[in-house]
Protein backbone atom coordinates (compact mmCIF):
# COMPACT_ATOMS: atom_id res chain seq x y z
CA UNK A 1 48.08 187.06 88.74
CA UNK A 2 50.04 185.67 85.55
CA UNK A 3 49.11 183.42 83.06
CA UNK A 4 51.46 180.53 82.00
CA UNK A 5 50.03 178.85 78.86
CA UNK A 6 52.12 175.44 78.40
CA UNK A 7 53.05 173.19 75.52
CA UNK A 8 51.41 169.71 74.82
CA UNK A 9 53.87 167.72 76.75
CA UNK A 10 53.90 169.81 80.13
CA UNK A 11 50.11 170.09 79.59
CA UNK A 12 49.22 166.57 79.95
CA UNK A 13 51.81 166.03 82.52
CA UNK A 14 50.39 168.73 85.04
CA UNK A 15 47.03 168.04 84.22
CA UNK A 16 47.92 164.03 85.74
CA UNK A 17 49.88 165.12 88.40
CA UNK A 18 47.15 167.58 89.83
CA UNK A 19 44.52 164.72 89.09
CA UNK A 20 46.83 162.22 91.18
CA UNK A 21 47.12 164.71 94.14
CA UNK A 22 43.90 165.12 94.58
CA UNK A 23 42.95 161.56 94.14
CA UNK A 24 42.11 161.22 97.58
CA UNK A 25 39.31 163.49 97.65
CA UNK A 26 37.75 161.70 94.19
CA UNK A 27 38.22 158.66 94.78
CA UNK A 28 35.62 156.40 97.13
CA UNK A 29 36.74 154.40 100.23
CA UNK A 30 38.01 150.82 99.24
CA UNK A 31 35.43 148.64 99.09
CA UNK A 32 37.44 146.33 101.70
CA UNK A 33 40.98 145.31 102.36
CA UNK A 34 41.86 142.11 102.28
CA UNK A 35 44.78 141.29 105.13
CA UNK A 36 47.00 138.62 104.88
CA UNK A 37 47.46 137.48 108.01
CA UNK A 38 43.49 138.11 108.64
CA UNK A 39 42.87 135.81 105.75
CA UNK A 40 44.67 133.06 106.83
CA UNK A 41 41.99 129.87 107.07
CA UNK A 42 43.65 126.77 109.04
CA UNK A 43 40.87 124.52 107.46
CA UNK A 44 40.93 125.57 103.78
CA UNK A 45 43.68 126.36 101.33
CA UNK A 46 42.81 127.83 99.09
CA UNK A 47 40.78 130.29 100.98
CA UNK A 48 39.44 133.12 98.92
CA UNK A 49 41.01 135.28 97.97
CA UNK A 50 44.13 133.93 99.75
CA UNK A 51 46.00 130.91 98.75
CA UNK A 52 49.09 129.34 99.63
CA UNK A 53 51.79 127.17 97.65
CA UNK A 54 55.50 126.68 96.20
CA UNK A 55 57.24 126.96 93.38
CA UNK A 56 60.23 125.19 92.39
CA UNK A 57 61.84 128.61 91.17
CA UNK A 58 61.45 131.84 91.29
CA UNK A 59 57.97 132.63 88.99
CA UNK A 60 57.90 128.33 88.31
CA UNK A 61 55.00 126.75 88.42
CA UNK A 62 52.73 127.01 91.46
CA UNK A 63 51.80 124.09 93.85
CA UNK A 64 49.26 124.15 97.01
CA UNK A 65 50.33 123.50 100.11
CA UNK A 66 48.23 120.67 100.87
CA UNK A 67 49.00 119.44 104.95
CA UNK A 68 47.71 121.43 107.21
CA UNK A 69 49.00 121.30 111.14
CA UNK A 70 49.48 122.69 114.49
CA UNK A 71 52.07 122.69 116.33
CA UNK A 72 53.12 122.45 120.19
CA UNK A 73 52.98 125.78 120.65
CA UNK A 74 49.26 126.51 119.32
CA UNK A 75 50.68 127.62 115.55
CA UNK A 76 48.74 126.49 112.61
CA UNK A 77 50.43 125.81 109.50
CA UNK A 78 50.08 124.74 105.61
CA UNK A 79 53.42 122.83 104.61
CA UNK A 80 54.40 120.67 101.90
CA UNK A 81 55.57 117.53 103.70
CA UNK A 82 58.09 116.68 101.50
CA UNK A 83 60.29 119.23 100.77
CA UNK A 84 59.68 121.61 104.54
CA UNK A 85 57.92 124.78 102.11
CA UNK A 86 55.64 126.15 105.23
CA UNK A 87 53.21 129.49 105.87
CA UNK A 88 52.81 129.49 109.61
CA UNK A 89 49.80 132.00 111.52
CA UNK A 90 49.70 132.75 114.98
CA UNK A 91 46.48 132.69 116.17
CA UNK A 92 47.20 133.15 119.53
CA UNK A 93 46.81 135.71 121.86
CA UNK A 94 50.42 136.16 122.57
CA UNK A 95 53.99 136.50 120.76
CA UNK A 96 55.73 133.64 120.35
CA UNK A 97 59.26 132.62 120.31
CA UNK A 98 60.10 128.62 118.33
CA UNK A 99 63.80 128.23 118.09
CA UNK A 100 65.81 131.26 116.88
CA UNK A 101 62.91 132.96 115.31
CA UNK A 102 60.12 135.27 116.26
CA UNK A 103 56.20 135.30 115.53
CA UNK A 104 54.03 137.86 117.13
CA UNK A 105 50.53 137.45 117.78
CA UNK A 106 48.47 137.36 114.59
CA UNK A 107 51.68 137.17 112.70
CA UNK A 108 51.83 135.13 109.35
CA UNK A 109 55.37 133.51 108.55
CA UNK A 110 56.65 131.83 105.46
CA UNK A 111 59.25 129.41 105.20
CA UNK A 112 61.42 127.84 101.80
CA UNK A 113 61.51 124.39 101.51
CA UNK A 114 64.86 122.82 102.37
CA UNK A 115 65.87 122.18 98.96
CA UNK A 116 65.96 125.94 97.37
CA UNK A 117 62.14 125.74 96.98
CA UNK A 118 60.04 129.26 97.18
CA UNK A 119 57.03 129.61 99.08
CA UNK A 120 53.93 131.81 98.18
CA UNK A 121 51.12 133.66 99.47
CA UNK A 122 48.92 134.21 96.78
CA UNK A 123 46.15 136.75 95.97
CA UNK A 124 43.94 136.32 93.41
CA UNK A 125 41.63 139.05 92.13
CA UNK A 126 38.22 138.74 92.23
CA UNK A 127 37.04 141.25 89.59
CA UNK A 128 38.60 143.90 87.33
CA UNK A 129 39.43 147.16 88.82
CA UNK A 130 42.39 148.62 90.79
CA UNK A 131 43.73 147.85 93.96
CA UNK A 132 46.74 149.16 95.89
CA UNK A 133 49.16 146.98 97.91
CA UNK A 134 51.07 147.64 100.90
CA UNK A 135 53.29 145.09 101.65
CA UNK A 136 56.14 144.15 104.28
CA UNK A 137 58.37 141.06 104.37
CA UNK A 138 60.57 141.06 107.28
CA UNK A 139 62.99 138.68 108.78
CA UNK A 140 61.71 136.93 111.60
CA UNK A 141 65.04 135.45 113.18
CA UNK A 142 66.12 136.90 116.17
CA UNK A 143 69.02 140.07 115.45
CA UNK A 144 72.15 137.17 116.55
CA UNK A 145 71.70 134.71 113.81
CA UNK A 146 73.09 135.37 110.35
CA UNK A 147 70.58 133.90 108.23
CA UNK A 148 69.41 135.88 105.34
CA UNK A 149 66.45 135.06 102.72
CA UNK A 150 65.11 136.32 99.23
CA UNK A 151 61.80 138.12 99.10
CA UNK A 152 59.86 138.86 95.89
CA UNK A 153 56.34 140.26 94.57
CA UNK A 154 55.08 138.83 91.20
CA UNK A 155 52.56 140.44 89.46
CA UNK A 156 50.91 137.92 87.61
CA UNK A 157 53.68 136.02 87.22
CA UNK A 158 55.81 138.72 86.61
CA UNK A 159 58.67 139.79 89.09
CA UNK A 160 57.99 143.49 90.41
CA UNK A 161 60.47 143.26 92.87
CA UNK A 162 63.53 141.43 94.30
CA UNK A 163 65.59 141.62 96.85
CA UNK A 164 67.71 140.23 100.41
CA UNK A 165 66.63 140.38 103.73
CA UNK A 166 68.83 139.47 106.76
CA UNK A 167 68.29 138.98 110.55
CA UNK A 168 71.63 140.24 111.46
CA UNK A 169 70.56 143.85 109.94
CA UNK A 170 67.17 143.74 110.70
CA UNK A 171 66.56 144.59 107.01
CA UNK A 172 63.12 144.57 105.64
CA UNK A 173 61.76 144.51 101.86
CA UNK A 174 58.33 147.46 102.04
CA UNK A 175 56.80 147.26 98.46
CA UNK A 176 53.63 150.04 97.98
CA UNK A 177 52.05 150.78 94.56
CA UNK A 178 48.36 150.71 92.65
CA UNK A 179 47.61 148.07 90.03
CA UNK A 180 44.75 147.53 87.20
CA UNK A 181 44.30 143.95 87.34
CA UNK A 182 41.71 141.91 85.52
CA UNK A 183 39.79 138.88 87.41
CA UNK A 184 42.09 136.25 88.21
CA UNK A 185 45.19 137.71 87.78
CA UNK A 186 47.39 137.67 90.95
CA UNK A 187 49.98 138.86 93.28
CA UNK A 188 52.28 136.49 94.90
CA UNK A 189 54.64 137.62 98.20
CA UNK A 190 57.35 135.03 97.81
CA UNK A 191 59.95 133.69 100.27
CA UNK A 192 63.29 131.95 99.37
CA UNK A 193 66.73 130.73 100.44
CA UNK A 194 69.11 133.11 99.89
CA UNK A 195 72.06 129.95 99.46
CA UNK A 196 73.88 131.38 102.30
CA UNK A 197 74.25 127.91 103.64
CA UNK A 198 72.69 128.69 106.97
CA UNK A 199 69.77 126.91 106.49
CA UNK A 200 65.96 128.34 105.32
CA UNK A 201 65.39 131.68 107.04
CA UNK A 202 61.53 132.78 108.37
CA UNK A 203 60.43 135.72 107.00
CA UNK A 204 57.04 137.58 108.05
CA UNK A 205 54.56 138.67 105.78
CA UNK A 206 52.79 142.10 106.94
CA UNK A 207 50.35 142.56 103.55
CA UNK A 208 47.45 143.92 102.38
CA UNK A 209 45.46 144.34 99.20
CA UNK A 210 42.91 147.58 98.89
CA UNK A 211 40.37 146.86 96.39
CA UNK A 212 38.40 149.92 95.22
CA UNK A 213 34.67 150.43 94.84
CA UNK A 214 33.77 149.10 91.60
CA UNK A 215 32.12 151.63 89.46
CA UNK A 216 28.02 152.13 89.55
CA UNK A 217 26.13 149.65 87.50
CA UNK A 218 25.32 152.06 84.48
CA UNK A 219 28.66 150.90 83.08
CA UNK A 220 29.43 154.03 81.37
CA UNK A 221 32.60 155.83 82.53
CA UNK A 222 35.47 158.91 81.43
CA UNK A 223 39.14 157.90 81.28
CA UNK A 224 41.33 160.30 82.37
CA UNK A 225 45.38 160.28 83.63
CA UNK A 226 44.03 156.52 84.88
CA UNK A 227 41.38 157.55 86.27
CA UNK A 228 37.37 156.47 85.76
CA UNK A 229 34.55 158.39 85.98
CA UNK A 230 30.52 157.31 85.84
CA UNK A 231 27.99 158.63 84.48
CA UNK A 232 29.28 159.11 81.15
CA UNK A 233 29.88 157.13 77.49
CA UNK A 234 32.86 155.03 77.16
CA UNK A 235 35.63 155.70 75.14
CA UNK A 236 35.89 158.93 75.53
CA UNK A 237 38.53 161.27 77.58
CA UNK A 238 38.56 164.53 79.19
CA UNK A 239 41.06 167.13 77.51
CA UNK A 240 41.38 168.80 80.33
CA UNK A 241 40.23 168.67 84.17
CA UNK A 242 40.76 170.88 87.14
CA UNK A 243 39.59 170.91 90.67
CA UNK A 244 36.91 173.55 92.24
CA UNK A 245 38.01 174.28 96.06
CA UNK A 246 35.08 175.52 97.09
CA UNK A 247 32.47 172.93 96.03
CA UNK A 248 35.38 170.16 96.26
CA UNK A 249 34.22 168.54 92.34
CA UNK A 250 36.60 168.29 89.91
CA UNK A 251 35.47 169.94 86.51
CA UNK A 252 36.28 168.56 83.19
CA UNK A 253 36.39 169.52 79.25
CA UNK A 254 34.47 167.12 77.17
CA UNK A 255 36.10 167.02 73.99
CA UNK A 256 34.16 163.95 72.64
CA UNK A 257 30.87 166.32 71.48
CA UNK A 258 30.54 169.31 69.64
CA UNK A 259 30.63 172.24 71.16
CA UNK A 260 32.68 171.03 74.25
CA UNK A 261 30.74 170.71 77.30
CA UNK A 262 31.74 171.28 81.05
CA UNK A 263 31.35 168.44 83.47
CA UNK A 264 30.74 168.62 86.92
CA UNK A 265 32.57 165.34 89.00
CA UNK A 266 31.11 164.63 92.45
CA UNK A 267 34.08 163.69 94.92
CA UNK A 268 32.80 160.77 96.95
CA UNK A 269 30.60 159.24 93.95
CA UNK A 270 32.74 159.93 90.88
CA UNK A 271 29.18 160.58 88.82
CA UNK A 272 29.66 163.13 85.97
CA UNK A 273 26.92 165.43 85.20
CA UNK A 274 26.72 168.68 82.55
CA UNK A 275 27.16 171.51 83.49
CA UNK A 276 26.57 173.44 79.84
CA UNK A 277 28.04 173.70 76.93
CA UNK A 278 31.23 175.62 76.89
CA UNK A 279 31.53 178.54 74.28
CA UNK A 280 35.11 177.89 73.13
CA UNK A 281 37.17 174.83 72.34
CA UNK A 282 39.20 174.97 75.52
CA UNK A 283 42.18 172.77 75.59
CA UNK A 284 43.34 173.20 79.38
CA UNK A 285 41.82 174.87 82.62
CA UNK A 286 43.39 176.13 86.07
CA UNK A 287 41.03 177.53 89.45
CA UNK A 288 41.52 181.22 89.56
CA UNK A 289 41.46 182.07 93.49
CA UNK A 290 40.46 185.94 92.79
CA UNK A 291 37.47 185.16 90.90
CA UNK A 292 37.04 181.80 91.79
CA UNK A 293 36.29 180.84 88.25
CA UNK A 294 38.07 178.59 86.21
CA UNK A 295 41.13 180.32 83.56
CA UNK A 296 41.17 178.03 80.15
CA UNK A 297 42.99 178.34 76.98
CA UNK A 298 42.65 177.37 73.61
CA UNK A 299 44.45 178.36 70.39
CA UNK A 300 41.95 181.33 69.80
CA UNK A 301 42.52 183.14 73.38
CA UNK A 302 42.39 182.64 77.28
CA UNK A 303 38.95 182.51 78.54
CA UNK A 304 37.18 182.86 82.23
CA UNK A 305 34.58 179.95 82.53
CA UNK A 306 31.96 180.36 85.56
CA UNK A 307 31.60 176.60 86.98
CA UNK A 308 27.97 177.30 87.62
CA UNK A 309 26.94 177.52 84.17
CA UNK A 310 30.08 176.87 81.87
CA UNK A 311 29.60 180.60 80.48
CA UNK A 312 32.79 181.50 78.92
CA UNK A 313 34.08 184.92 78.57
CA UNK A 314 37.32 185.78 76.72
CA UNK A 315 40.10 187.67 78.30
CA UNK A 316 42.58 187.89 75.80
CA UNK A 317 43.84 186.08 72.42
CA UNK A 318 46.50 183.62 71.70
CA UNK A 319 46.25 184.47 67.80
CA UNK A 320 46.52 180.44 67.04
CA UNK A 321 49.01 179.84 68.67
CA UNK A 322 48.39 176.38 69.80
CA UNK A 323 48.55 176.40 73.56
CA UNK A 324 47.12 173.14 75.00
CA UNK A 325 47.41 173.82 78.56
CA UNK A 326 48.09 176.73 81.42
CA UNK A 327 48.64 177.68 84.79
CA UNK A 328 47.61 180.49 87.28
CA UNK A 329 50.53 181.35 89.64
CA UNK A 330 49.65 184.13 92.20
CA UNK A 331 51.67 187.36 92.11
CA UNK A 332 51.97 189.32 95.05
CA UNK A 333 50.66 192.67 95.71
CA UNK A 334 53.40 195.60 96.05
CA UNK A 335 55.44 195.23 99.52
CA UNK A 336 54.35 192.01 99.96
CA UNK A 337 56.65 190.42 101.80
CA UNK A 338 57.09 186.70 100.89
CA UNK A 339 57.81 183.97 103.28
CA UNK A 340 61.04 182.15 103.32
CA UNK A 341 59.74 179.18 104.52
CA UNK A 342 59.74 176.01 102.39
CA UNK A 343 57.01 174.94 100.97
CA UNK A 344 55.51 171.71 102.81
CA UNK A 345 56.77 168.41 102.10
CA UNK A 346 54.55 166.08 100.21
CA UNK A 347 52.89 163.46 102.45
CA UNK A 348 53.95 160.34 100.81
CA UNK A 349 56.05 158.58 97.98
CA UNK A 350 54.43 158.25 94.68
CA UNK A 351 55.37 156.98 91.26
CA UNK A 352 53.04 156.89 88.03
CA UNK A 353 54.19 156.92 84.03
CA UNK A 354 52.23 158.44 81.25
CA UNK A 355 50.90 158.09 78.92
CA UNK A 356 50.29 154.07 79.67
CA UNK A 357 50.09 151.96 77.57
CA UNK A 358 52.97 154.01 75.72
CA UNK A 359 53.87 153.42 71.97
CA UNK A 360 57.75 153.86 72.86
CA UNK A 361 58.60 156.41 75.42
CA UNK A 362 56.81 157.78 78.76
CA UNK A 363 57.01 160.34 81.18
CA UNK A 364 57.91 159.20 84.73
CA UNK A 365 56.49 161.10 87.15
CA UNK A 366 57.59 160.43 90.91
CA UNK A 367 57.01 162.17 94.51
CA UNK A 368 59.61 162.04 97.56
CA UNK A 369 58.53 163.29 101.18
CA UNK A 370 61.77 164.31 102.42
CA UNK A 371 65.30 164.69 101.18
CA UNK A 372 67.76 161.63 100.37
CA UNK A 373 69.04 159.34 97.91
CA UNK A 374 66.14 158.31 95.17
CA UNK A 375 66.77 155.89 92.80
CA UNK A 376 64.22 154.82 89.78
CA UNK A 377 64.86 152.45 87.15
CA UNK A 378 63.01 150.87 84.51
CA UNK A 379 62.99 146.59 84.94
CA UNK A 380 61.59 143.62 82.76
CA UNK A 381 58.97 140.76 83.71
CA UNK A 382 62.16 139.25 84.80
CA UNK A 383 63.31 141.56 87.20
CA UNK A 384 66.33 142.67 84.97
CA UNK A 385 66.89 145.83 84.93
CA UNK A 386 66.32 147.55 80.91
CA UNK A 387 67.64 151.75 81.89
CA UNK A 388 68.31 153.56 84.66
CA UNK A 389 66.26 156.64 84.70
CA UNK A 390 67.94 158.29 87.61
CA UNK A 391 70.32 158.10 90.51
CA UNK A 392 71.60 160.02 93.12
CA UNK A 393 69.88 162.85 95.92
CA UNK A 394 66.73 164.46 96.02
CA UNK A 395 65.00 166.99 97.90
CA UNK A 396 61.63 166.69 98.88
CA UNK A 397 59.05 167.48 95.75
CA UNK A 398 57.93 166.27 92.47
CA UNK A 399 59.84 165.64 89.69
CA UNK A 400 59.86 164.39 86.22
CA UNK A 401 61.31 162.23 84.15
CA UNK A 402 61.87 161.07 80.09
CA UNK A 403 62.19 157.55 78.89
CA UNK A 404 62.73 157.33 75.45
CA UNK A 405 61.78 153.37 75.50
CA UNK A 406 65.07 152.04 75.12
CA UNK A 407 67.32 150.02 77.43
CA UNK A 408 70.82 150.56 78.59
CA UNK A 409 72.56 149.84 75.38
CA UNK A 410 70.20 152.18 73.32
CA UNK A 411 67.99 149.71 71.69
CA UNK A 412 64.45 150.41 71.49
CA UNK A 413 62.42 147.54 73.74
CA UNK A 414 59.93 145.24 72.43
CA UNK A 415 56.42 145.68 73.15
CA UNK A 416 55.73 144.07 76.77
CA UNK A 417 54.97 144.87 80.65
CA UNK A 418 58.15 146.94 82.10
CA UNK A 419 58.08 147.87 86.04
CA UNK A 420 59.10 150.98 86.80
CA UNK A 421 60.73 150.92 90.61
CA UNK A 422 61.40 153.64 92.80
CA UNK A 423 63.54 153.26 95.88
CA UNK A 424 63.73 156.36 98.59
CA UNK A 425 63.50 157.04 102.01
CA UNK A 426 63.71 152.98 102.90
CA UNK A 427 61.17 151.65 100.47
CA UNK A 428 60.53 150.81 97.05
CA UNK A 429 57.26 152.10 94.97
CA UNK A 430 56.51 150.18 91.98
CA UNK A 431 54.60 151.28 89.01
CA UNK A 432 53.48 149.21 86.28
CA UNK A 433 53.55 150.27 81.91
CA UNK A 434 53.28 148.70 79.37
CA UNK A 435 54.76 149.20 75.80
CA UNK A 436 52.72 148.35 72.65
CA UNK A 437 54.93 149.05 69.52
């Protein structure tokens, strides 16, 4: 077994990534989903938490669509009769085909107006807390016409992504990523003519919004990597957390008391209880598989800490050398022969920045599941872009990145909400940070 102690910097960054790869076995189911097309109401608009409307540009000024209708073939609408703005549900049982365009069953459809108008579907938060969107807008006109239409998703007003869709191409805009939204801030899936003077083109809207469990009622919870954590004080934040693959709780350093104290994390309920105090001021821990005890380090030595009781035992000393963080990498017994097989692909893209909020620059952080071109770029409320981060291929893996918070031309940005957008493998991931100078 060797011992890798790490600097600040790679610390904090592999202590976040291992938090966000295990985040499925922390955090709780969503307390619901809410579905798009499931949330369409013929006989109210708005309809909590769904609403539906236009704008006269792109992140203007919202309006409700406020005539509702069905047509001949059994599809209820919400239109603007003036200028044609439309979000169209099929509620029955069966595809159906109106004109040169396409709705299958349960399918919701927006529609521009006829004079360069956008049309929304709106979601609204109901509460603080952080939800994760999967989205898909997709043309709806059958593959021979040529028609081609903008889609967009605001953030509160503020454009997260942008791009053309066609029919001809069968080209679809997929937007996935986690927010932390407060109550009453929104998302918006917006539709619009993409001027290519064939007329408004239907797009589909294939959405949903996962809203997680809020946390228990005792209020009190651990920040971590963007994480929270019951069952303890606010404001304070673990230096250090690792994960326990026998008992399947993360473990974390409680730097906020003195001595330190070991926390134990339950998976499914994200309640932190104490374990003990800890006998050194540990800066960083890693699961050791032969003893299956947790290695930490500090700037006075590396130390074994039993999970049971937080019992610390040292192993060797640093002599102050400042280590903040480490990592246990198996070594293989003599004649060991090692496998030349590839390690397996992660499941799924990911993108996150830290730390966030940042005082200038960040560390982007982002996950592709199989080799090809990946793109990420750092982009204004507006949708411009500020710095291109990276371009070009990719194998499968994680990788890292530096901003130093300034755009193309070398300025340093003002403080504000920048979206960080990665595009790979046929989608686009965005992550949201803000800047506070």
């Amino acid at each position: 077994m060797a011992i890798h102690p790490a600097g600040p910097s790679i610390a904090r960054f592999a202590a976040i990534v291992a938090l966000a790869g295990l985040a499925w076995s922390v955090r709780p189911p969503a307390a619901h989903a809410d579905d798009a097309a499931a949330g369409f109401v013929p006989t109210a608009n708005p309809a909590s938490p769904w609403s539906y409307g236009w704008t006269p540009t792109l992140a203007g000024a919202f309006t409700l669509l406020a005539t509702h209708g069905t047509d001949a073939n059994g599809l209820d609408n919400w239109r603007d009769a003036t200028n044609l703005t439309q979000v169209t549900h099929n509620g029955t049982p069966g595809g159906k085909t109106v004109g040169n365009a396409y709705t299958p069953a349960g399918g919701l459809d927006l529609q521009p107006g006829n004079g360069g108008q956008y049309v929304v579907a709106r979601w609204t938060a109901s509460q603080d807390g952080s939800y994760t969107v999967h989205a898909r807008l997709a043309s709806r006109m059958l593959p021979t016409m040529f028609m081609s239409a903008e889609v967009a998703v605001l953030l509160d007003g503020a454009v997260a992504y942008d791009r053309y869709v066609s029919a001809t191409g069968q080209e679809r805009g997929d937007v996935n990523g986690t927010f932390a939204l407060t109550a009453g801030q929104t998302i918006d899936f917006v539709v619009g003519d993409a001027h290519d003077g064939l007329g408004p083109d239907l797009v589909g809207l294939d959405a949903t919004v996962d809203e997680e469990l809020p946390e228990p009622a005792s209020g009190a919870a651990y920040t971590f990597g963007g994480e929270r954590f019951a069952g303890c004080r606010w404001g304070s934040a673990f230096e250090s957390i690792a994960f326990d693959p026998v008992d399947q709780h993360l473990y974390a350093a409680d730097g906020s008391v003195s001595p330190k104290r070991l926390l134990r994390i339950d998976r499914d309920t994200r309640a932190a209880t104490v374990v003990g105090d800890l006998g050194a001021p540990v800066t960083g821990m890693s699961w050791d598989p032969v003893t299956s005890k947790f290695l930490a380090i500090s700037n006075t030595g590396v130390y074994r800490v039993d999970p049971a009781t937080a019992a610390t035992t040292l192993l060797t000393a640093t002599n102050g050398a400042g280590f903040e963080g480490l990592a246990v990498v198996p070594v293989p017994a003599a004649g060991t022969v090692l496998s030349a097989e590839a390690p397996p692909a992660p499941a799924s893209v990911r993108l996150a920045a830290f730390p966030n909020p940042s005082r200038g620059g960040a560390t982007v952080a982002f996950t592709v599941p199989a080799a090809g071109d990946a793109r990420v770029g750092v982009y204004d409320v507006a949708g411009r872009l500020v710095r291109e981060l990276r371009s070009g291929r990719a194998t499968a893996g994680t990788y890292r990145l530096e901003w130093d918070g300034r755009d193309a031309a070398g300025a340093a940005v003002a403080s504000g909400v920048f979206f960080l957008r990665l595009e790979s493998a046929g989608r686009t991931t965005v992550a949201r940070l803000a800047v506070v100078r």
